[in-house]
Protein backbone atom coordinates (compact mmCIF):
# COMPACT_ATOMS: atom_id res chain seq x y z
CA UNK A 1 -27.56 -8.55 26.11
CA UNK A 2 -28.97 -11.51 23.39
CA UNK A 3 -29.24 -8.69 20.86
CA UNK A 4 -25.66 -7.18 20.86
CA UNK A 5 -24.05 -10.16 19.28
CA UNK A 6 -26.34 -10.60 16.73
CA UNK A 7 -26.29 -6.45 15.86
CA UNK A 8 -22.27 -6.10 16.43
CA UNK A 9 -21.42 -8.38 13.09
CA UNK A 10 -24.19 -6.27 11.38
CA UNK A 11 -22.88 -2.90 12.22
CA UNK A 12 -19.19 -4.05 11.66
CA UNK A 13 -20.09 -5.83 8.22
CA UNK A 14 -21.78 -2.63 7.70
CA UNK A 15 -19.04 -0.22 8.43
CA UNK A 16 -15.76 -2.57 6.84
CA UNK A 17 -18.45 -2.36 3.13
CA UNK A 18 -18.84 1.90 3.42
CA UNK A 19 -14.81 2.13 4.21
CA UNK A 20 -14.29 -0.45 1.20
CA UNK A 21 -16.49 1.21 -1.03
CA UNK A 22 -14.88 5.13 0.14
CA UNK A 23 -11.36 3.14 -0.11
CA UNK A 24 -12.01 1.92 -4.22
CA UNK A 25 -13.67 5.40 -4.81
CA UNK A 26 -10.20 7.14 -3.64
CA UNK A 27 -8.01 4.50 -5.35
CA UNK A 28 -9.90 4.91 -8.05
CA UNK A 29 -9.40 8.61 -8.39
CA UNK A 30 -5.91 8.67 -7.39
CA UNK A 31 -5.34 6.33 -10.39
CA UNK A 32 -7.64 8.50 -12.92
CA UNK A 33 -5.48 11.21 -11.51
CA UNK A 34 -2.05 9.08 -13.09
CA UNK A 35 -3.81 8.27 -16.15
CA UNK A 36 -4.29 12.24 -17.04
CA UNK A 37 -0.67 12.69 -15.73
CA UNK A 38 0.57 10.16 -18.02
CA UNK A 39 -1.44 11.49 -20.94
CA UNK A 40 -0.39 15.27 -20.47
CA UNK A 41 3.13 13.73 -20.94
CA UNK A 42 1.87 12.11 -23.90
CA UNK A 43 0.46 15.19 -25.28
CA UNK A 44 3.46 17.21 -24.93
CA UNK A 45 5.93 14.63 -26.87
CA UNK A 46 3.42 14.49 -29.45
CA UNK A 47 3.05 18.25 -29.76
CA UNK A 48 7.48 18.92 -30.16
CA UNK A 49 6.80 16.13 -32.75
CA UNK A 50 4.21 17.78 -34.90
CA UNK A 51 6.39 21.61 -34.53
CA UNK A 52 9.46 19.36 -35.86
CA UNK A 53 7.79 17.92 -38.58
CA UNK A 54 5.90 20.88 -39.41
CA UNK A 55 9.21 22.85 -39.05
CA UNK A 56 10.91 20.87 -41.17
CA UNK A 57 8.45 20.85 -44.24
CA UNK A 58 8.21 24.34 -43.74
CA UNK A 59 12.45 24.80 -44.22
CA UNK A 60 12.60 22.51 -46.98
CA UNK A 61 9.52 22.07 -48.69
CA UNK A 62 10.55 17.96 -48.43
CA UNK A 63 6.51 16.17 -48.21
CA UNK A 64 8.39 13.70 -46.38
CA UNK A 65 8.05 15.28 -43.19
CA UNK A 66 4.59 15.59 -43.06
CA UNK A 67 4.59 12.26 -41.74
CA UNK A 68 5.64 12.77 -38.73
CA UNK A 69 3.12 16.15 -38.51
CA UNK A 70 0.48 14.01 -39.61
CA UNK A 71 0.80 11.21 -37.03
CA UNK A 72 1.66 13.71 -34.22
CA UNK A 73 -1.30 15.80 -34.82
CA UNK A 74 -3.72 12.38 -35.20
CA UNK A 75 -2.49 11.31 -31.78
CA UNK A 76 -3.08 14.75 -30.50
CA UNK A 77 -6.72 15.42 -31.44
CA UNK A 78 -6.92 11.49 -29.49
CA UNK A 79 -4.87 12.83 -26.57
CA UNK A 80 -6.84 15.73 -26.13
CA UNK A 81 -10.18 13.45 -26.72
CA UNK A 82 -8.34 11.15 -23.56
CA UNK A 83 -8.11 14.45 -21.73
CA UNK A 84 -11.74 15.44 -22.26
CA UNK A 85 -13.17 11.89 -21.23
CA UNK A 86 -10.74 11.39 -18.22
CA UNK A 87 -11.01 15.23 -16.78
CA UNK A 88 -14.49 14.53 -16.75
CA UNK A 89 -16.44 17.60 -15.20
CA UNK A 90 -13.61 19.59 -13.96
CA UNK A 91 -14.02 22.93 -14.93
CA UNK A 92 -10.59 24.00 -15.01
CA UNK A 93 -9.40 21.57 -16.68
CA UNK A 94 -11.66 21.44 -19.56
CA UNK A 95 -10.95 24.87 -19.86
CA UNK A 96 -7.21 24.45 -19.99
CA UNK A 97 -7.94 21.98 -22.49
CA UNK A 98 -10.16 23.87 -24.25
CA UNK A 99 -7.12 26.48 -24.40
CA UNK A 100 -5.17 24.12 -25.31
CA UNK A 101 -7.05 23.03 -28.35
CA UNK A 102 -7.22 25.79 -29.48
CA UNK A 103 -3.25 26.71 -29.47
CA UNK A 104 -2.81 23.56 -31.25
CA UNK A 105 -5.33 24.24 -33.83
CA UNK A 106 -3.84 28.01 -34.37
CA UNK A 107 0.05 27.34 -33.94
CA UNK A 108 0.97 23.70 -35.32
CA UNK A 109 -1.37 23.96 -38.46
CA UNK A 110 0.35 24.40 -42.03
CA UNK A 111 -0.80 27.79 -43.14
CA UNK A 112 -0.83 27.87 -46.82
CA UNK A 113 0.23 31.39 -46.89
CA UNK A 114 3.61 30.91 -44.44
CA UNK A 115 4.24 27.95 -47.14
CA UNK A 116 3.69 30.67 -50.19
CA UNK A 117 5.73 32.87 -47.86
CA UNK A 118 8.72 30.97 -47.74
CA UNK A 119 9.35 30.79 -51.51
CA UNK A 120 9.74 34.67 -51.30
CA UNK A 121 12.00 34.75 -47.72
CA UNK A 122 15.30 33.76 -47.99
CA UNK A 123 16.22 30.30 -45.92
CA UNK A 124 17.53 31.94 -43.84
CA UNK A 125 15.06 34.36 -42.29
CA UNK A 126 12.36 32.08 -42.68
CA UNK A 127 14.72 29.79 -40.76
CA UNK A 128 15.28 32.62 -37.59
CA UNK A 129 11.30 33.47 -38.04
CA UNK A 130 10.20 29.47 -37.80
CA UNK A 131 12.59 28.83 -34.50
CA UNK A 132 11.03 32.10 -33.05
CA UNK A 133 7.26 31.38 -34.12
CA UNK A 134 7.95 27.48 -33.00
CA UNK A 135 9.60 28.65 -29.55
CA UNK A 136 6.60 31.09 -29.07
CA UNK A 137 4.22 28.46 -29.47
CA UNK A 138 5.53 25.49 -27.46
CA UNK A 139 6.19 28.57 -24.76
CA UNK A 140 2.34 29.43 -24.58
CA UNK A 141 1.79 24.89 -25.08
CA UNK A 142 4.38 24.37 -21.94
CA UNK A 143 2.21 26.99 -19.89
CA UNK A 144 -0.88 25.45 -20.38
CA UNK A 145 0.17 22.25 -19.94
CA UNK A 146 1.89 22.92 -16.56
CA UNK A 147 -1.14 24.61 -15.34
CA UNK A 148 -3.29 21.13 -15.85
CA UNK A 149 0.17 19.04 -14.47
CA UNK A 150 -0.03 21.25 -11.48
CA UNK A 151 -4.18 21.07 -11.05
CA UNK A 152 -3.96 17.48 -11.62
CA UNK A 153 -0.70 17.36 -8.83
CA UNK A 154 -3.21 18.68 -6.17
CA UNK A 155 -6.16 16.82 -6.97
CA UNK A 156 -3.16 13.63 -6.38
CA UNK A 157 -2.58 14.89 -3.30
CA UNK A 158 -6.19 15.59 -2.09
CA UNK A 159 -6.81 11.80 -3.56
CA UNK A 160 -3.97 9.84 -2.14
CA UNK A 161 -4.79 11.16 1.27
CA UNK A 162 -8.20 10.38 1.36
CA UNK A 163 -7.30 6.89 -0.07
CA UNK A 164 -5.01 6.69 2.92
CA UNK A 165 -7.35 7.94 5.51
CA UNK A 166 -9.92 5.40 4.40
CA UNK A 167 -7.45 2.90 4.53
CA UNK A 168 -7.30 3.31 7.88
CA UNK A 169 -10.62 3.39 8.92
């Protein structure tokens, strides 16, 4: 009987360190899990930014709005950079973001021959074909990006309750 009070404060010091340590590895993830969250929100305000600015130079020819394209699509490349580092080694989401990427390297760049282009269309039907073109593209963006909001809702899930269950322990 001598040796269960000094081995009952070991195993209990024991057990409250492997629920703290399970309990900050949840939290942890659960808040990773926000952080991607908040930067795929990021990502998509600075993407209707760059199609705006791009948009607009593309109507009017005006340099001035590639300032706004040329900040948007800075903080994109970082945003996606964010999303590579914080998705870590999830393999559908670096392949959403790899799609992604790629959609934003294809659709929001200034092609030099829809700017030659222009000067030939009238305003008019380069107007109708821009809107169409820009809705196309933030329509196959939006996809994407809810496909990584709703991977990224699950994993939440999945997280929060095993942050809960080891809070219990």
């Amino acid at each position: 009987h001598h040796s269960l009070p000094i081995f009952w404060p070991l195993l209990l010091w024991s057990c409250l360190r492997i629920t703290t340590v399970q309990f900050r590895d949840s939290f942890y993830w659960v808040t990773r899990t926000y952080e991607i969250l908040n930067v795929l929100e990021q990502t998509e305000s600075h993407i209707v930014d760059a199609e705006v600015g791009r948009r607009g130079y593309l109507l009017t020819g005006r340099k001035d709005y590639l300032i706004p394209y040329d900040n948007a699509t800075s903080l994109i490349r970082n945003d996606i950079q964010q999303l590579k580092t914080l998705a870590g080694g999830g393999m559908n989401q670096r392949t959403h973001i790899a799609e992604l990427q790629n959609l934003v390297a294809e659709q929001l760049s200034l092609d030099p021959e829809t700017i030659a282009g222009s000067k030939t269309n009238s305003p008019d039907a380069l107007a109708i074909m821009l809107t169409e073109q820009g809705k196309a593209t933030m329509d196959k963006i939006s996809r994407v990006l809810f496909r990584m909001r709703e991977e990224e809702g699950y994993w939440l899930n999945v997280r929060q309750q095993r942050t809960e269950d080891n809070a219990i322990q």
